[in-house]
C-alpha atoms as a PDB file:
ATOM      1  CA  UNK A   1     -29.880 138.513  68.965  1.00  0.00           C
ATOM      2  CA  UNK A   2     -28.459 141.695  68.097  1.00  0.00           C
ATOM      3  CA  UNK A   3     -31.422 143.357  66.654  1.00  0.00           C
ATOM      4  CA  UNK A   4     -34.233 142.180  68.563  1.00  0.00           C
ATOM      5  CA  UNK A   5     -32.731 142.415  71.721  1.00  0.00           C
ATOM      6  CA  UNK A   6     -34.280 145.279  74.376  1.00  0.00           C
ATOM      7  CA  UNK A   7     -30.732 146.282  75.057  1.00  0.00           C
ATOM      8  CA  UNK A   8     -29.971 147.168  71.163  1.00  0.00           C
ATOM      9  CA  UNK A   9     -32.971 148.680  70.230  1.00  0.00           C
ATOM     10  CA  UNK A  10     -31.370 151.826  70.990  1.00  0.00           C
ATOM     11  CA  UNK A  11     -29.713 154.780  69.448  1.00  0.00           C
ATOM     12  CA  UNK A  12     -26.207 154.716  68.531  1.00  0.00           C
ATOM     13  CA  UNK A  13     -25.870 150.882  66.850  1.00  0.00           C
ATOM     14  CA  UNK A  14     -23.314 151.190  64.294  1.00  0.00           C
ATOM     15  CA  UNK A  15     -22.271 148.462  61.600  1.00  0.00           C
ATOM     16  CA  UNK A  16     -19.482 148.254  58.945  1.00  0.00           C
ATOM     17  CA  UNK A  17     -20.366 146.436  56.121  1.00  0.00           C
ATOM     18  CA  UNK A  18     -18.274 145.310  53.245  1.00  0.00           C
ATOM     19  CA  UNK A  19     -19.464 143.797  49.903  1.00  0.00           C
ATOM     20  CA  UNK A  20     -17.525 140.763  47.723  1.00  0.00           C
ATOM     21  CA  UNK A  21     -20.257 139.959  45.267  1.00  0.00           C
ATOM     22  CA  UNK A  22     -22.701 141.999  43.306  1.00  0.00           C
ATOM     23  CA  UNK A  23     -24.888 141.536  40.390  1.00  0.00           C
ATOM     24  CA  UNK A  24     -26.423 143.605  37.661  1.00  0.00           C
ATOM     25  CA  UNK A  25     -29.677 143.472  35.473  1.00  0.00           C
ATOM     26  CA  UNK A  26     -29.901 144.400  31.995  1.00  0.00           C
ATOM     27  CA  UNK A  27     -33.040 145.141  30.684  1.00  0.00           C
ATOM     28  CA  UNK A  28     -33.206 145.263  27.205  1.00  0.00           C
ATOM     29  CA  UNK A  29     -36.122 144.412  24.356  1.00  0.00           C
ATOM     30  CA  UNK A  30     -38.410 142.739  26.445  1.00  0.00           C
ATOM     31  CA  UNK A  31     -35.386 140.193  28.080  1.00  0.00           C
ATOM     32  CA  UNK A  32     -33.862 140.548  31.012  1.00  0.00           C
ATOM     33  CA  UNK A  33     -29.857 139.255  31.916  1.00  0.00           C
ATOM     34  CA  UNK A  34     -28.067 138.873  35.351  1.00  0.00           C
ATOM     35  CA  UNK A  35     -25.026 139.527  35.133  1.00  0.00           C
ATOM     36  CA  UNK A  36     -21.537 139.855  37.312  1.00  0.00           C
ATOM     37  CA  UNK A  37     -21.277 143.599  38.608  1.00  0.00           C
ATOM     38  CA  UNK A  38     -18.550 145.344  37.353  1.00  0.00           C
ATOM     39  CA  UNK A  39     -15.628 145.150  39.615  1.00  0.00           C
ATOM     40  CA  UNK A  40     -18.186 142.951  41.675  1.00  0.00           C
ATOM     41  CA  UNK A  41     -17.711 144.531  44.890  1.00  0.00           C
ATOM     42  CA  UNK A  42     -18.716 148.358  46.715  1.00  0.00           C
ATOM     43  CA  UNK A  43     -16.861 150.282  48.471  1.00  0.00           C
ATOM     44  CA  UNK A  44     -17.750 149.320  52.508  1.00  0.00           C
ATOM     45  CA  UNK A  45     -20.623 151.538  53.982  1.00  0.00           C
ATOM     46  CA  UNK A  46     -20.693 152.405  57.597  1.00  0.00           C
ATOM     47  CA  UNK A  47     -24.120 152.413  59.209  1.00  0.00           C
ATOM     48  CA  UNK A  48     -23.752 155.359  62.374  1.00  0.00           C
ATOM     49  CA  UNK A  49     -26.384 155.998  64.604  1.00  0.00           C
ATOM     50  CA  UNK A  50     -28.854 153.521  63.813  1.00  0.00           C
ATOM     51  CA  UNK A  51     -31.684 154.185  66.188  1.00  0.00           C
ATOM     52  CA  UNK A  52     -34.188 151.429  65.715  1.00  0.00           C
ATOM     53  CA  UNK A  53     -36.859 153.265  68.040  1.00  0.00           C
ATOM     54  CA  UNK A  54     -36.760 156.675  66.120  1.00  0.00           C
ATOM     55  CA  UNK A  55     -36.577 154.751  62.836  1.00  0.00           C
ATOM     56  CA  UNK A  56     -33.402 157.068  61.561  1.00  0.00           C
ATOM     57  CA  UNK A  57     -30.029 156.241  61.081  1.00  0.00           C
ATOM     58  CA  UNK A  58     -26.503 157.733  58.692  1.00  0.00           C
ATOM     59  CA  UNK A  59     -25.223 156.245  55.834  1.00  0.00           C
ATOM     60  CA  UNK A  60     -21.654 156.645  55.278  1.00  0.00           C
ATOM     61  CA  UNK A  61     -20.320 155.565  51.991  1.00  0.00           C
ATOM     62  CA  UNK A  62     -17.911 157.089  49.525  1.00  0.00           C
ATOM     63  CA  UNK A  63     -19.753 159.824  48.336  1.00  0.00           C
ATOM     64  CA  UNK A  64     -20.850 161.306  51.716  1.00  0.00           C
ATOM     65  CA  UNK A  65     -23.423 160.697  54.651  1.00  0.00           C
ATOM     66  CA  UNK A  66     -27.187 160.758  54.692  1.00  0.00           C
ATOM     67  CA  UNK A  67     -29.731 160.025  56.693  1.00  0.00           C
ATOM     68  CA  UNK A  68     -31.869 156.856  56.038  1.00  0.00           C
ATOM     69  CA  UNK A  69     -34.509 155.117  57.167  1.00  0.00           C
ATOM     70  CA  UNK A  70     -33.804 152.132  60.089  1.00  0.00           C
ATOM     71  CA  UNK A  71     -36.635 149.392  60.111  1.00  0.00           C
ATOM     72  CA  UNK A  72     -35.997 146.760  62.697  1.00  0.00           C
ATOM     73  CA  UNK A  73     -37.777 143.653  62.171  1.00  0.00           C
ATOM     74  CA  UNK A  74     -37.348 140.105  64.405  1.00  0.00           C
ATOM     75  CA  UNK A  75     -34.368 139.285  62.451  1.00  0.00           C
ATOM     76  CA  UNK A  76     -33.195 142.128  60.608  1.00  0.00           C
ATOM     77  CA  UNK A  77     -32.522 145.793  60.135  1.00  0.00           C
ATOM     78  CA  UNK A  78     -33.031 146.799  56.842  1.00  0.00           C
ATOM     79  CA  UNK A  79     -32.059 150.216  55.901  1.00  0.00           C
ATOM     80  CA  UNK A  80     -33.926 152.182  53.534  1.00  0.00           C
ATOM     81  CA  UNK A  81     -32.580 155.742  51.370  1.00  0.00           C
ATOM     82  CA  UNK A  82     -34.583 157.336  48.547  1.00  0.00           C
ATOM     83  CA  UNK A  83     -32.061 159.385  46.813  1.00  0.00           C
ATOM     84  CA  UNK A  84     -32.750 163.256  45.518  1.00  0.00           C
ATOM     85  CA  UNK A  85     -32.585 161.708  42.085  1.00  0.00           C
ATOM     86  CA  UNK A  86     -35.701 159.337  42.948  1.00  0.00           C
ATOM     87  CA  UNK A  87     -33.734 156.367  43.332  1.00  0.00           C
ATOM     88  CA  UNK A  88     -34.536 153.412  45.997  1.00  0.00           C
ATOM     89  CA  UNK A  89     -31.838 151.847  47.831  1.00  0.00           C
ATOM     90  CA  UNK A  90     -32.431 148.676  50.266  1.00  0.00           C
ATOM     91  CA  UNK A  91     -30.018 147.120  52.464  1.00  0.00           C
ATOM     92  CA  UNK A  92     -30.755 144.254  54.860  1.00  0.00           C
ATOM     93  CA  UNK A  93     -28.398 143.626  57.704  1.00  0.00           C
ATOM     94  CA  UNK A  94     -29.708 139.780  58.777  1.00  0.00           C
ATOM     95  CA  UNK A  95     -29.269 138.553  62.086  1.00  0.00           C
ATOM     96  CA  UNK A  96     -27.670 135.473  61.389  1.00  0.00           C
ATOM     97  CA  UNK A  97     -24.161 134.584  62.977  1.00  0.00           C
ATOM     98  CA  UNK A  98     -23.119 131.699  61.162  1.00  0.00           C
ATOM     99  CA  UNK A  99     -20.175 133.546  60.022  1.00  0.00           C
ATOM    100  CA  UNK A 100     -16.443 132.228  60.209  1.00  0.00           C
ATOM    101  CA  UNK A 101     -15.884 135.638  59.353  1.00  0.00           C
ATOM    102  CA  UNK A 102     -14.966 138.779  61.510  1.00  0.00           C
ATOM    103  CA  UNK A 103     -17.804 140.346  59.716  1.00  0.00           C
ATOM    104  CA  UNK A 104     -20.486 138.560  61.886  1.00  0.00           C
ATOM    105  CA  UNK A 105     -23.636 139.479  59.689  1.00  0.00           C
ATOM    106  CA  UNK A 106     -25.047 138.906  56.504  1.00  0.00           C
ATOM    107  CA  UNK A 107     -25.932 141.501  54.643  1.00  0.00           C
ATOM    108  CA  UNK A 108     -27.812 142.456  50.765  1.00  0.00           C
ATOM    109  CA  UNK A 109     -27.439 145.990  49.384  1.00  0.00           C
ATOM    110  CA  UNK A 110     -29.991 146.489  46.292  1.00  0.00           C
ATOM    111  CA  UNK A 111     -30.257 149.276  44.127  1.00  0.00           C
ATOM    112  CA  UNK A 112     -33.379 150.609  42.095  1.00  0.00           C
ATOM    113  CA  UNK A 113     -31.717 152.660  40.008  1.00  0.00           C
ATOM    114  CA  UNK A 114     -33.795 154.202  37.282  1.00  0.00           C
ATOM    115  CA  UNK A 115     -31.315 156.201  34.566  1.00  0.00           C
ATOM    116  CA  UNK A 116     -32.700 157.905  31.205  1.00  0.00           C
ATOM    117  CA  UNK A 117     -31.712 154.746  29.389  1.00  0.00           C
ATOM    118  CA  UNK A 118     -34.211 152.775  31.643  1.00  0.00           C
ATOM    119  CA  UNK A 119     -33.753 150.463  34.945  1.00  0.00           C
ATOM    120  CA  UNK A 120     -30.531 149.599  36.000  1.00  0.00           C
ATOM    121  CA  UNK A 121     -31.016 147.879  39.221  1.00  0.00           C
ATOM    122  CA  UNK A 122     -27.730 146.000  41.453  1.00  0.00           C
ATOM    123  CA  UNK A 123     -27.773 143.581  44.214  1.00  0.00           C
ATOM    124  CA  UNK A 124     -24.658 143.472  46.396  1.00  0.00           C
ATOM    125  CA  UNK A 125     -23.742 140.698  49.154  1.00  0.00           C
ATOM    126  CA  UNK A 126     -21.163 140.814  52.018  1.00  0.00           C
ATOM    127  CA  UNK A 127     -20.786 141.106  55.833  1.00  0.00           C
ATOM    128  CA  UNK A 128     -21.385 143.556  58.236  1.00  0.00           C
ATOM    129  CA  UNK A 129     -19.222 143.656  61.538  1.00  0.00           C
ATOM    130  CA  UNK A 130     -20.590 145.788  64.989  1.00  0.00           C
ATOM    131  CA  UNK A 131     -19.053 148.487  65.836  1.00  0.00           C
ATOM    132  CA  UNK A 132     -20.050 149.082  69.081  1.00  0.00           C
END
């Protein structure tokens, strides 16, 4: 297993994920709708120095780097970032590798995002593929 392994839960781990699908939620007079995200996919994020042990990794995505938080878990890492605007975002990297894919791991990128209009939260699915 990738994540639970002694040998991985180390600094350095690095994963490149890529999203095909994504959903929306639209809140609006008391209902809520799913629908198809917009352009239904994100740009890929690269996951850099995960460090399970120090619970700290870098997010890479299109509009920069930050630091996140890395939780390791039996079967997962899930990757946490509270944005300077307040915002929550999750992803889970699974440890799964049922894949027929080159990107080996399943992976689910949610956003809380909270705008002056009121929520608008996103939930993104892909791969991720090791880097190192």
């Amino acid at each position: 297993m990738i994540f639970c392994n002694a040998s991985l839960a180390q600094s350095n781990l690095s994963l490149r994920c890529v999203f095909d699908v994504g959903t929306n939620a639209n809140f609006q007079e008391k209902t809520v709708e799913a629908e198809k995200a917009k352009g239904s996919t994100l740009p890929p994020i690269i996951f850099d120095q995960i460090d399970t042990l120090s619970g700290t990794a870098r997010m890479i995505g299109n509009a920069g780097a930050e630091t996140v938080t890395a939780l390791s878990r039996s079967n997962s890492i899930h990757l946490v970032e509270l944005t300077a605007s307040g915002n929550l975002n999750v992803t889970t990297v699974f440890n799964t590798n049922d894949s027929n894919s080159s990107f080996d791991y399943p992976v689910v990128h949610s956003r809380h995002i909270d705008l002056s209009g009121g929520p608008l939260p996103s939930q993104y699915y892909g791969f991720c593929k090791k880097l190192n």
